[in-house]
C-alpha atoms as a PDB file:
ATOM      1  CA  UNK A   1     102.901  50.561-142.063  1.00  0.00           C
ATOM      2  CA  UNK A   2     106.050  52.227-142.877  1.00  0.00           C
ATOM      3  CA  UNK A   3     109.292  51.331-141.013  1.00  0.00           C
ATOM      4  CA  UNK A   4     111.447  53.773-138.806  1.00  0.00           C
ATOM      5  CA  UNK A   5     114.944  54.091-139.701  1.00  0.00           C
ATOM      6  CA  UNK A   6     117.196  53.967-136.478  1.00  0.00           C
ATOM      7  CA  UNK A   7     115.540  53.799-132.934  1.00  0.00           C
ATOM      8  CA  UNK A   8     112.692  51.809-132.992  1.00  0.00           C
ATOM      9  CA  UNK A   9     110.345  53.917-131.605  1.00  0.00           C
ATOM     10  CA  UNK A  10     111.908  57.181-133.370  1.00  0.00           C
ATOM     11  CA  UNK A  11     112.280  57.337-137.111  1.00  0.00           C
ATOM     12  CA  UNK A  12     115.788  58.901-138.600  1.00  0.00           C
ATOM     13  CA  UNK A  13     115.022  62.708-138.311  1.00  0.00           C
ATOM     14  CA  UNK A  14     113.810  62.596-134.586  1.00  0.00           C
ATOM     15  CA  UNK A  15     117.505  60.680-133.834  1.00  0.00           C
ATOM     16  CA  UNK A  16     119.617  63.039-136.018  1.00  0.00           C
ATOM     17  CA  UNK A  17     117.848  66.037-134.651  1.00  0.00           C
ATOM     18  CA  UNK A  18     116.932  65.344-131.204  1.00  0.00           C
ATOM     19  CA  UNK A  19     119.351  67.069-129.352  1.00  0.00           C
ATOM     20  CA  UNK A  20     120.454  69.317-132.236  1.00  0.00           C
ATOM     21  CA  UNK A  21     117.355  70.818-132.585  1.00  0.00           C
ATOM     22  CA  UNK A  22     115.292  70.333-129.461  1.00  0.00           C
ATOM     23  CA  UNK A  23     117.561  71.301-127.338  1.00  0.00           C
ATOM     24  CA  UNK A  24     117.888  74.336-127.849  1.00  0.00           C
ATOM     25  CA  UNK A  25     116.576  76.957-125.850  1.00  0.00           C
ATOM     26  CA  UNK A  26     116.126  79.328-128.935  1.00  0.00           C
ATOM     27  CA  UNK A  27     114.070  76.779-131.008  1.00  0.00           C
ATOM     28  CA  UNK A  28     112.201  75.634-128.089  1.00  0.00           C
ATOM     29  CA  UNK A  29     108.632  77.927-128.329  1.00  0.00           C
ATOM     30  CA  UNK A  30     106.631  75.360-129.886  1.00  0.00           C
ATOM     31  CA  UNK A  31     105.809  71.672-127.834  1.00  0.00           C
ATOM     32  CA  UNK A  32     107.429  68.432-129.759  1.00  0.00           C
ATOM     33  CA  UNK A  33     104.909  66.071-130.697  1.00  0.00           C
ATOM     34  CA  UNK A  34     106.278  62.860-131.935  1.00  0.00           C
ATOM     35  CA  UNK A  35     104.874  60.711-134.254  1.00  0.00           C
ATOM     36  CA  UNK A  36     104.362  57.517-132.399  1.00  0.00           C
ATOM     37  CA  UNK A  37     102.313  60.485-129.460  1.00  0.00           C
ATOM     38  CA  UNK A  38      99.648  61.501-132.080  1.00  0.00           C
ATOM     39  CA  UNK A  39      97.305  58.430-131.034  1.00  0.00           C
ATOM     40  CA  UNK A  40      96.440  56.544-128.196  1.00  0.00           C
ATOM     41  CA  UNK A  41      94.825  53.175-130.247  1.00  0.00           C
ATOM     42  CA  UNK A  42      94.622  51.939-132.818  1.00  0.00           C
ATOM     43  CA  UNK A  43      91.857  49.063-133.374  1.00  0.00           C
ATOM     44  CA  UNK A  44      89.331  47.751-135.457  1.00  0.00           C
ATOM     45  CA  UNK A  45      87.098  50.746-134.331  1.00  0.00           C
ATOM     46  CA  UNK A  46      89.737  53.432-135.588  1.00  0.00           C
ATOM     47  CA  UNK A  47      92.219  55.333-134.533  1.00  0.00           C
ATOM     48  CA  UNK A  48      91.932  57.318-131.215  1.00  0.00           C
ATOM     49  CA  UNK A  49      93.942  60.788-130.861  1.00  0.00           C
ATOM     50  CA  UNK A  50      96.132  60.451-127.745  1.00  0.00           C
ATOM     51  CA  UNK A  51      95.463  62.967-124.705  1.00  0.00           C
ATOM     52  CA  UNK A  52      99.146  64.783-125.591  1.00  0.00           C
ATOM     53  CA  UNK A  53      97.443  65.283-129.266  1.00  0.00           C
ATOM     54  CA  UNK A  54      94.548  66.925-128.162  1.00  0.00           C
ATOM     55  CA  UNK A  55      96.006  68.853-125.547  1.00  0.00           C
ATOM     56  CA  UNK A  56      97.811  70.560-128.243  1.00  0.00           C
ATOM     57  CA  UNK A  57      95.160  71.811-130.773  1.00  0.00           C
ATOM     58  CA  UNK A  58      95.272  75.605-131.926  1.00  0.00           C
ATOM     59  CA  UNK A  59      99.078  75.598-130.411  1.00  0.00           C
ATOM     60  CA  UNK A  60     102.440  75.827-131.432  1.00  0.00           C
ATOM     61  CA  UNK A  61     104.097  72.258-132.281  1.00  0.00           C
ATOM     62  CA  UNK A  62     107.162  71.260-133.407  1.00  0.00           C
ATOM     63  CA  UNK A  63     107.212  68.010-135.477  1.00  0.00           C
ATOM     64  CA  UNK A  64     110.234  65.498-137.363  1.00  0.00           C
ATOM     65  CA  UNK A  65     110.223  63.889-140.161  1.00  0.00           C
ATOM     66  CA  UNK A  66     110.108  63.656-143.993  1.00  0.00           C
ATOM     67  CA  UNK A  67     108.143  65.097-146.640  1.00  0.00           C
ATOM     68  CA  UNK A  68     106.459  62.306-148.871  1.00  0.00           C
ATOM     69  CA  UNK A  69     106.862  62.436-152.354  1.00  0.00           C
ATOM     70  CA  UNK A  70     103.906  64.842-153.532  1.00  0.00           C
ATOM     71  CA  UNK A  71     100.548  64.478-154.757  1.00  0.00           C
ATOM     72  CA  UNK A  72     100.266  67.471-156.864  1.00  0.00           C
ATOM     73  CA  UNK A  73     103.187  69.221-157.889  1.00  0.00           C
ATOM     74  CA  UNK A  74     101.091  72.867-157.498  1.00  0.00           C
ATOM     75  CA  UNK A  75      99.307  71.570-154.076  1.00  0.00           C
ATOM     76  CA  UNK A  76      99.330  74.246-151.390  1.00  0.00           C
ATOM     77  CA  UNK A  77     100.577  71.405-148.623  1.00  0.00           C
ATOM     78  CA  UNK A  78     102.761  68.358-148.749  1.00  0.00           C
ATOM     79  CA  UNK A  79     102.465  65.176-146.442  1.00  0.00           C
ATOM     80  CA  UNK A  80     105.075  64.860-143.579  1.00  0.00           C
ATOM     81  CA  UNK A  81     106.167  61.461-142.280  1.00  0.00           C
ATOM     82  CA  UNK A  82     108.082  59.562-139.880  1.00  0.00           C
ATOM     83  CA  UNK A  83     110.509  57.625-142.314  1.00  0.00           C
ATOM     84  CA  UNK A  84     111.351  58.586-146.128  1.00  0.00           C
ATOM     85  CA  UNK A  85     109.589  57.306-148.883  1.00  0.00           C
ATOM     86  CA  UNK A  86     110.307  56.404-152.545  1.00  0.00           C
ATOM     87  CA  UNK A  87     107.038  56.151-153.500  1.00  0.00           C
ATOM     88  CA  UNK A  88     103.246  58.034-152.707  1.00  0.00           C
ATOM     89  CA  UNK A  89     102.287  56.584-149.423  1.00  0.00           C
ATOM     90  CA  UNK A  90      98.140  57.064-150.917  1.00  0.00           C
ATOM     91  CA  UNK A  91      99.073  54.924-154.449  1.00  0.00           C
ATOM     92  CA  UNK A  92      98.806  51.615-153.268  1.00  0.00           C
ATOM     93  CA  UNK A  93      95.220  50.311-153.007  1.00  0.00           C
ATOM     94  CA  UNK A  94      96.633  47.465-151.093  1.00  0.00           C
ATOM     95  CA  UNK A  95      98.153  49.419-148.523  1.00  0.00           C
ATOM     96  CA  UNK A  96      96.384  50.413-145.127  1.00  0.00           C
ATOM     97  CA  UNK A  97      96.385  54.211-144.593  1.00  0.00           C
ATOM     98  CA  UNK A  98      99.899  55.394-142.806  1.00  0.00           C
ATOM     99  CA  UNK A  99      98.983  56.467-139.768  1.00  0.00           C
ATOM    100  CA  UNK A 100     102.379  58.413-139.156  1.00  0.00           C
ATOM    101  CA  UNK A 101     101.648  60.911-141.345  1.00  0.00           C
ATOM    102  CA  UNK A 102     100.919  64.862-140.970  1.00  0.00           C
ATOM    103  CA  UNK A 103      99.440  67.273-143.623  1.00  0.00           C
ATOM    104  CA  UNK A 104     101.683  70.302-143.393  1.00  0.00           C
ATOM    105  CA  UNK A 105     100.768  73.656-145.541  1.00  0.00           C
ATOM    106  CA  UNK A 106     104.052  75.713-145.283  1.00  0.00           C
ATOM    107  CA  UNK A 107     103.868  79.888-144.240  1.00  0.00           C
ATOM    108  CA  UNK A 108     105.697  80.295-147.794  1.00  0.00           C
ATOM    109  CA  UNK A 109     104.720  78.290-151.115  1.00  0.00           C
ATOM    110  CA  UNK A 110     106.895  77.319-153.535  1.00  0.00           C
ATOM    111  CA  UNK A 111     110.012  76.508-151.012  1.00  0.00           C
ATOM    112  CA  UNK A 112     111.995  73.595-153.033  1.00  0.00           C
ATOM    113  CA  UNK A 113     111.757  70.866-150.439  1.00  0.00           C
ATOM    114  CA  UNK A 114     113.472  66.707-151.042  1.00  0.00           C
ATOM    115  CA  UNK A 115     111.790  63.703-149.600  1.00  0.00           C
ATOM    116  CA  UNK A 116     115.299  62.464-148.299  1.00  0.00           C
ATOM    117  CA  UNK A 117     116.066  65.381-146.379  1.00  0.00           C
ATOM    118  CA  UNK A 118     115.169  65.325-142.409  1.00  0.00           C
ATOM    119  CA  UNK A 119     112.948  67.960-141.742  1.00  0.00           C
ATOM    120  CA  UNK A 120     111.798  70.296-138.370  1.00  0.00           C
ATOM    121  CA  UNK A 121     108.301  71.653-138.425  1.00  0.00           C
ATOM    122  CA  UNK A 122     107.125  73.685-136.533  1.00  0.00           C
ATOM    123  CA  UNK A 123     103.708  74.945-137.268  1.00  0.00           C
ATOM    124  CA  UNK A 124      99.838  75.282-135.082  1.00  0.00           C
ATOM    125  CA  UNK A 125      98.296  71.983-134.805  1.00  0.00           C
ATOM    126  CA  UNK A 126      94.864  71.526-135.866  1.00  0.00           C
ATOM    127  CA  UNK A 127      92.861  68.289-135.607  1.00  0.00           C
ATOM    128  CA  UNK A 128      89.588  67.143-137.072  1.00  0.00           C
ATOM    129  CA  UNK A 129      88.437  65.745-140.741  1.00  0.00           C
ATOM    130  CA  UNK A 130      89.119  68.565-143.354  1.00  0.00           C
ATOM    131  CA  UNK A 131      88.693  68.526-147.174  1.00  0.00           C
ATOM    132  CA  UNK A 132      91.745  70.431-149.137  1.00  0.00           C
ATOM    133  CA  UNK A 133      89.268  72.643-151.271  1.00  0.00           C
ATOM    134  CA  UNK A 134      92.014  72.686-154.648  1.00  0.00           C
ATOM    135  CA  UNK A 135      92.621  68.771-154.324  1.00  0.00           C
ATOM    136  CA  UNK A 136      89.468  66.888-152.717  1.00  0.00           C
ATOM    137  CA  UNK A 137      92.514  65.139-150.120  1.00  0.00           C
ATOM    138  CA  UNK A 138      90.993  65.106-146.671  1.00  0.00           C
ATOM    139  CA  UNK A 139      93.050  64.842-143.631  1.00  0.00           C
ATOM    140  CA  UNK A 140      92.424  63.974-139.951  1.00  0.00           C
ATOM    141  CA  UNK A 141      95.703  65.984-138.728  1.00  0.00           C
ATOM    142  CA  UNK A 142      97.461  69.356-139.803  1.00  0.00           C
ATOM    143  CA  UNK A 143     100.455  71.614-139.208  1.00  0.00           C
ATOM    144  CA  UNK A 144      99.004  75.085-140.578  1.00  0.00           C
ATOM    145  CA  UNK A 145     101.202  77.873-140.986  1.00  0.00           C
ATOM    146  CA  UNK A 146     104.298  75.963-140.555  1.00  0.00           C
ATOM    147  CA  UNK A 147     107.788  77.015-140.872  1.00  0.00           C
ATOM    148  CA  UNK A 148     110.136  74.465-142.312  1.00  0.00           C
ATOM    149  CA  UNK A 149     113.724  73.522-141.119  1.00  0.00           C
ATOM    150  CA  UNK A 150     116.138  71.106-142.789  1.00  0.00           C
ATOM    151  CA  UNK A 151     118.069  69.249-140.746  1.00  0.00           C
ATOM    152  CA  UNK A 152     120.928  68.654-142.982  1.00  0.00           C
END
């Protein structure tokens, strides 16, 4: 699992942003969901969405974190995460599936985005297994007509 930079139950964006962003009353229509709030357990059964998660489907969320570096340079969505990354979080065979991660497709394509750069999302949360029709990637969580925010 990747590491959070800073707190160590927030990664670097949610401690450089928190009361930058967050609090204030003009960015404030959308709930935060944090990262370490999307599930409840994790086990040898799965992973189980929290209550806060699924409260929150087909609404307004605001999320923190980094984009990962991306699979497909022409991909209509990129892969938001709690921590920055170097490398793909998916290229590893060895590696266990992040479970701090988001699929975010952006209101406007083509935005130039950086993996190092602390990002606020704020998008409508959708849940549920779906199949990105142009890449075959399937995803268990979503931010869908997000708006993105850098944070520095």
């Amino acid at each position: 699992m990747l590491c959070a930079l800073g707190s160590p139950r927030l990664g670097y964006a949610q401690n450089y942003a928190q009361n930058r962003v967050l609090n204030d009353p003009k960015e404030n229509t959308a709930t935060e969901l944090r990262f370490d709030e999307l599930y409840s357990k994790y086990g040898v059964l799965g992973l189980e969405l929290s209550p806060k998660a699924k409260s929150l489907a087909g609404k307004p969320i605001r999320v923190l974190g980094y984009m990962a570096p991306p699979l497909k340079a022409e991909a209509a969505f990129f892969v938001l995460m709690r921590a920055p990354a170097s490398v793909c979080p998916f290229c590893n065979t060895d590696a266990d599936w992040p479970v701090d991660i988001m699929v975010v497709y952006p209101r406007q394509t083509g935005q130039q985005l950086h993996s190092a750069t602390p990002m606020a999302i704020t998008g409508r949360l959708e849940l549920g297994s779906k199949v990105d029709r142009d890449t075959g990637f399937v995803s268990q969580i979503r931010i869908v007509d997000a708006e993105l925010q850098r944070l520095r």
